[in-house]
Protein backbone atom coordinates (compact mmCIF):
# COMPACT_ATOMS: atom_id res chain seq x y z
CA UNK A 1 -5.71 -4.75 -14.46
CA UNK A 2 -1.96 -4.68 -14.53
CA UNK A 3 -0.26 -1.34 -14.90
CA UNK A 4 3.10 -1.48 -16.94
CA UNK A 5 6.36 -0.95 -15.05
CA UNK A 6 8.42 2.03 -14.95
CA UNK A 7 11.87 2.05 -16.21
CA UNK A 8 13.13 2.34 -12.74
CA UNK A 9 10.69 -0.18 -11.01
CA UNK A 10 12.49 -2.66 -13.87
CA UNK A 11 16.46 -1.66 -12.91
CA UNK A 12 14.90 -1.94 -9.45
CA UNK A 13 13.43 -5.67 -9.50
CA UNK A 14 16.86 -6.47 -11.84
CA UNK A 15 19.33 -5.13 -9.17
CA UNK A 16 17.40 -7.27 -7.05
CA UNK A 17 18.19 -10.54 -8.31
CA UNK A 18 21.40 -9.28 -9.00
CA UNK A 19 21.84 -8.76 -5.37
CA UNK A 20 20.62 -12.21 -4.63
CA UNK A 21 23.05 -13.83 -6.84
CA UNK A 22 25.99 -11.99 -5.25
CA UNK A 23 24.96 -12.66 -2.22
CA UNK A 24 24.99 -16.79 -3.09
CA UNK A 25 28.50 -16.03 -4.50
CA UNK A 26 29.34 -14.62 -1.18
CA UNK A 27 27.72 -17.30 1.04
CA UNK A 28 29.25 -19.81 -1.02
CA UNK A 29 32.95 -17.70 -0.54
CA UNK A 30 32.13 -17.53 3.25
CA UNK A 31 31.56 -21.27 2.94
CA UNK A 32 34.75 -21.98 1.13
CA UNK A 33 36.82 -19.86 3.92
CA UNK A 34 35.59 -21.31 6.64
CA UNK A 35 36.14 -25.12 5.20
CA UNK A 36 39.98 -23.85 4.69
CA UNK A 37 42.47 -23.06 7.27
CA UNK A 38 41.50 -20.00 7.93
CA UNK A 39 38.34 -20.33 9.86
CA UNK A 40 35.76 -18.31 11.43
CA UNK A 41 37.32 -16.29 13.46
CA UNK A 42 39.20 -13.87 10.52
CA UNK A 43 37.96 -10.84 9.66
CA UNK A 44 38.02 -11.98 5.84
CA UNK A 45 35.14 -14.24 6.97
CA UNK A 46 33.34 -11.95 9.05
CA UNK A 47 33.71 -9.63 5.83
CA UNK A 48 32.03 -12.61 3.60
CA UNK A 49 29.13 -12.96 6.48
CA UNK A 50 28.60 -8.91 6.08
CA UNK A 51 28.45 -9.30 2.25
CA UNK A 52 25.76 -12.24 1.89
CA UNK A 53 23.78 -10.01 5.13
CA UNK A 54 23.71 -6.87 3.43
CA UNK A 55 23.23 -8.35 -0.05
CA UNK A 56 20.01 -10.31 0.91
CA UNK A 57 18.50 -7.40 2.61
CA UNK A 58 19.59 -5.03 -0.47
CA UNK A 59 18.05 -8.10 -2.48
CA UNK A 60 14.33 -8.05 -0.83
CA UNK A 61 14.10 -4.25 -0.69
CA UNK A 62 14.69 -3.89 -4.34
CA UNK A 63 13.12 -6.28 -5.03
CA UNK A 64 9.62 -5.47 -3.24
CA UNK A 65 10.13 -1.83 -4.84
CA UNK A 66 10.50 -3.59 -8.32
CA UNK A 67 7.10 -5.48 -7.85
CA UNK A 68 5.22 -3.30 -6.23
CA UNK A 69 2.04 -1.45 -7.84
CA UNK A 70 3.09 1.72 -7.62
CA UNK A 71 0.04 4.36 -9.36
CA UNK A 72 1.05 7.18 -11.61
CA UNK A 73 1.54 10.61 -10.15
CA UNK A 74 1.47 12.16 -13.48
CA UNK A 75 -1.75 15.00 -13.84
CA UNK A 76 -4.25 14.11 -16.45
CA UNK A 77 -4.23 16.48 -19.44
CA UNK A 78 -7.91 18.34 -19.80
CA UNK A 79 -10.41 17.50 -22.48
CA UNK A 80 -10.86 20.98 -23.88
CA UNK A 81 -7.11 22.32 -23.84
């Protein structure tokens, strides 16, 4: 039985591949720097490296919060009221 998704548990899971996307954008910057003449060991590469990290890890928690079967904490309204 599948339980339909809260509004937030939807922006969640969609901020999640959003994340993942940016962070391919950023890996694929990072990639681009380091190819040029600038190299490894600038800070604007380091920065890249930061970006992809933290926009992975943003990527998995969201989405594992967007997937997740979370049950409703809402109280059940009585039969006779």
């Amino acid at each position: 039985m599948t339980k339909r998704k809260s509004v937030l548990q939807r922006i969640s899971f969609v901020s999640g591949v959003v994340s993942f996307v940016l962070a391919l954008v950023s890996g694929v910057m990072l990639y681009i720097r380091m190819q040029s003449v600038i190299g490894v060991d600038n800070p604007i590469s380091a920065s890249f490296l930061a970006s992809t990290f933290f926009f992975v890890c943003i990527g998995i928690v969201f989405t594992v919060i967007g997937t997740a079967d979370i049950p409703s904490f809402k109280f059940d309204n009585p039969e006779g009221k």
